[in-house]
Protein backbone atom coordinates (compact mmCIF):
# COMPACT_ATOMS: atom_id res chain seq x y z
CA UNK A 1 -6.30 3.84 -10.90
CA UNK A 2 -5.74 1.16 -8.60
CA UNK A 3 -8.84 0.27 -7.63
CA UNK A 4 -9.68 -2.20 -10.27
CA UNK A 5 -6.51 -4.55 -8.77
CA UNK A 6 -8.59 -5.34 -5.22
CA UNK A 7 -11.82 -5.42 -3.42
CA UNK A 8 -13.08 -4.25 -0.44
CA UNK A 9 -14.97 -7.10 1.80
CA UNK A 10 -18.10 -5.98 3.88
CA UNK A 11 -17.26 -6.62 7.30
CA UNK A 12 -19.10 -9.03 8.99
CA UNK A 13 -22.63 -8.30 10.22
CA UNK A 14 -22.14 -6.84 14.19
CA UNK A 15 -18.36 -5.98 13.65
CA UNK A 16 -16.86 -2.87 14.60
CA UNK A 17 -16.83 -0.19 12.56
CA UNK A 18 -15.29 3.75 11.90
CA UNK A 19 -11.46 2.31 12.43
CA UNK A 20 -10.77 3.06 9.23
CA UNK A 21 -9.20 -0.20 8.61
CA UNK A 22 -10.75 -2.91 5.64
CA UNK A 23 -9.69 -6.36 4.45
CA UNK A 24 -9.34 -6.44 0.39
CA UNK A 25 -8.98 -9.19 -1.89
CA UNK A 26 -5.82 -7.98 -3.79
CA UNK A 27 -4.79 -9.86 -7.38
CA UNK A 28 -1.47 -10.92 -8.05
CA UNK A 29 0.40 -12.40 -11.36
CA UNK A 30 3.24 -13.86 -9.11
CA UNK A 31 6.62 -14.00 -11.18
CA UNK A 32 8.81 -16.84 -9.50
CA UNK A 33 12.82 -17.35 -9.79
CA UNK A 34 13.25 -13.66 -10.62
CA UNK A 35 16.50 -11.82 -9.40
CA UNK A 36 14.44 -10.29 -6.14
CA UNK A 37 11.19 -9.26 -4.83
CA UNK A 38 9.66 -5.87 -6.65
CA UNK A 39 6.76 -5.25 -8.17
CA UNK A 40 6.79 -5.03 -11.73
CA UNK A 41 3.57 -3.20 -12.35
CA UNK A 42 0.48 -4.48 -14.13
CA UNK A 43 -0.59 -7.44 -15.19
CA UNK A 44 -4.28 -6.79 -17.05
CA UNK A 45 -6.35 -6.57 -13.46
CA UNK A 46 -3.91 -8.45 -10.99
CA UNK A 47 -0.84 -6.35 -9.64
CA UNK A 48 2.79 -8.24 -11.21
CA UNK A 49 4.52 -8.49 -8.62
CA UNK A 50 8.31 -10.59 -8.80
CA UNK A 51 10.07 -12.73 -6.32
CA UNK A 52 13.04 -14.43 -6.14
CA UNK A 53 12.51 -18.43 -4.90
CA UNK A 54 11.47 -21.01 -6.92
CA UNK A 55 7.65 -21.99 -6.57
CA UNK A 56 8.90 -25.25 -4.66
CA UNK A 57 7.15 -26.24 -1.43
CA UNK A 58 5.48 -23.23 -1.13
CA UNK A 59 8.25 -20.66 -1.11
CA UNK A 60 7.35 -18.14 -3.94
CA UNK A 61 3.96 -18.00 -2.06
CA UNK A 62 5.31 -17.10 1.03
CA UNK A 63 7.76 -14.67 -0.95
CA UNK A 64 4.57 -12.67 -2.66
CA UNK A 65 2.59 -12.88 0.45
CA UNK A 66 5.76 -11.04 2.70
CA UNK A 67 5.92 -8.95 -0.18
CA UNK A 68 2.84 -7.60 -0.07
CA UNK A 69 2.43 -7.20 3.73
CA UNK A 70 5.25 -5.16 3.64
CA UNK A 71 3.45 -3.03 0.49
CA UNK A 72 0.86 -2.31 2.43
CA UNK A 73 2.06 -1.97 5.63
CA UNK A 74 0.75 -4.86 7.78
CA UNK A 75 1.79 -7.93 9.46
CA UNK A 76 2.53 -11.16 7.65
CA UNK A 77 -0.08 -13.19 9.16
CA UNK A 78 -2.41 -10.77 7.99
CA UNK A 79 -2.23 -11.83 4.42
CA UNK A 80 -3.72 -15.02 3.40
CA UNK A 81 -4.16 -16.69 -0.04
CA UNK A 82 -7.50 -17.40 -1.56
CA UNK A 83 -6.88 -19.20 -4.64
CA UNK A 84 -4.29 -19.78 -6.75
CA UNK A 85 -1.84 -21.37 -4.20
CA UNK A 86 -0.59 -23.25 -8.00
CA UNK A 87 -0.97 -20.71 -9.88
CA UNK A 88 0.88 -17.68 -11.27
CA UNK A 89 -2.49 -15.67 -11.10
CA UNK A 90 -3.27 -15.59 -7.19
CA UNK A 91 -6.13 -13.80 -4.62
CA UNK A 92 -5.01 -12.80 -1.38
CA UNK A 93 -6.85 -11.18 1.39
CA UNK A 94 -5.38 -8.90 3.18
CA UNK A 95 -7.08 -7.70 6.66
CA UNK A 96 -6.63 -4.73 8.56
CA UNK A 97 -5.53 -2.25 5.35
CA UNK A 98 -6.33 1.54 4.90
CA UNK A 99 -7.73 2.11 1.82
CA UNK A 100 -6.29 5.14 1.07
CA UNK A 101 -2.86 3.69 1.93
CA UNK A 102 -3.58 0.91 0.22
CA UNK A 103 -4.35 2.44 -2.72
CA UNK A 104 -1.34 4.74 -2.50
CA UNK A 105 1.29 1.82 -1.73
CA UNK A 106 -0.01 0.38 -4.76
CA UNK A 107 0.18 3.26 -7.44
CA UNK A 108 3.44 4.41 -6.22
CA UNK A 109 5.10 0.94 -6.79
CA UNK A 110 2.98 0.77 -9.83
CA UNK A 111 4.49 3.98 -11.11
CA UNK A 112 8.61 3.21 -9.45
CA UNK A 113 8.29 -0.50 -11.78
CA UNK A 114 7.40 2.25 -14.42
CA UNK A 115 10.06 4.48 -14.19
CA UNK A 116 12.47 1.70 -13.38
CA UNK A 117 11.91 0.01 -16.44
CA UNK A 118 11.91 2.93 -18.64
CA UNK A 119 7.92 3.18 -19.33
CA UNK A 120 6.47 6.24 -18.12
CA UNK A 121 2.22 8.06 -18.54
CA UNK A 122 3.89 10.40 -20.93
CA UNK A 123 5.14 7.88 -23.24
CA UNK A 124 2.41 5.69 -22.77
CA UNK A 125 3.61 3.14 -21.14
CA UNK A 126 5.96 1.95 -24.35
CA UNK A 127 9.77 2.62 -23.74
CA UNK A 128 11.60 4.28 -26.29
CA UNK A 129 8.48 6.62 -27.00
């Protein structure tokens, strides 16, 4: 379940409603200086996600944040940190999301950093089992 990685704002009082479309505050544990950008699954309740610049002036931020637009499917400027702009443990909102997609974009990449790293439901998440 995915649900325990984000949640949902209200919208704000007199805003339009029935489009379908939330903004979530999504947890990441942001891995800097890694070979590229992927999600590597779980990290407790934040989603791991990797990326490949150094967390110099601001570029591993900008890294996680394109990374996760394109997870889910909207524009860059649409996600915007929180907290944790120091931090390997970050909040981002993210406006104008789905939540079925969203919570679909996240399981699957949850589940292909599984397989890809050899952990799977059936073994328990353990490789080698």
């Amino acid at each position: 379940m995915t649900d325990d990685l984000f949640e949902v704002e209200e919208p704000p009082p007199g805003a339009a409603a029935g489009d379908g479309r939330h903004t979530i505050v999504l947890r990441l544990h942001v891995q800097p200086g890694a070979g590229r950008a992927a999600v590597a699954g779980r990290h407790g309740d934040a989603l791991h996600v990797r990326v490949a610049p150094p967390p110099a002036d601001g570029r591993a931020n900008s890294a996680a944040a394109a990374l996760v637009a394109d997870l889910l499917d909207v524009a860059p400027s649409a996600v915007e940190f929180v907290s944790g702009h120091k931090s390997r443990a970050k909040r981002v909102r993210v406006a104008g999301v789905a939540l079925e997609v969203a919570r679909a974009a996240i399981a699957g990449a949850i589940d292909r950093s599984q397989v890809a790293s050899g952990r799977t439901r059936a073994s328990g998440g353990r490789p080698g089992r």
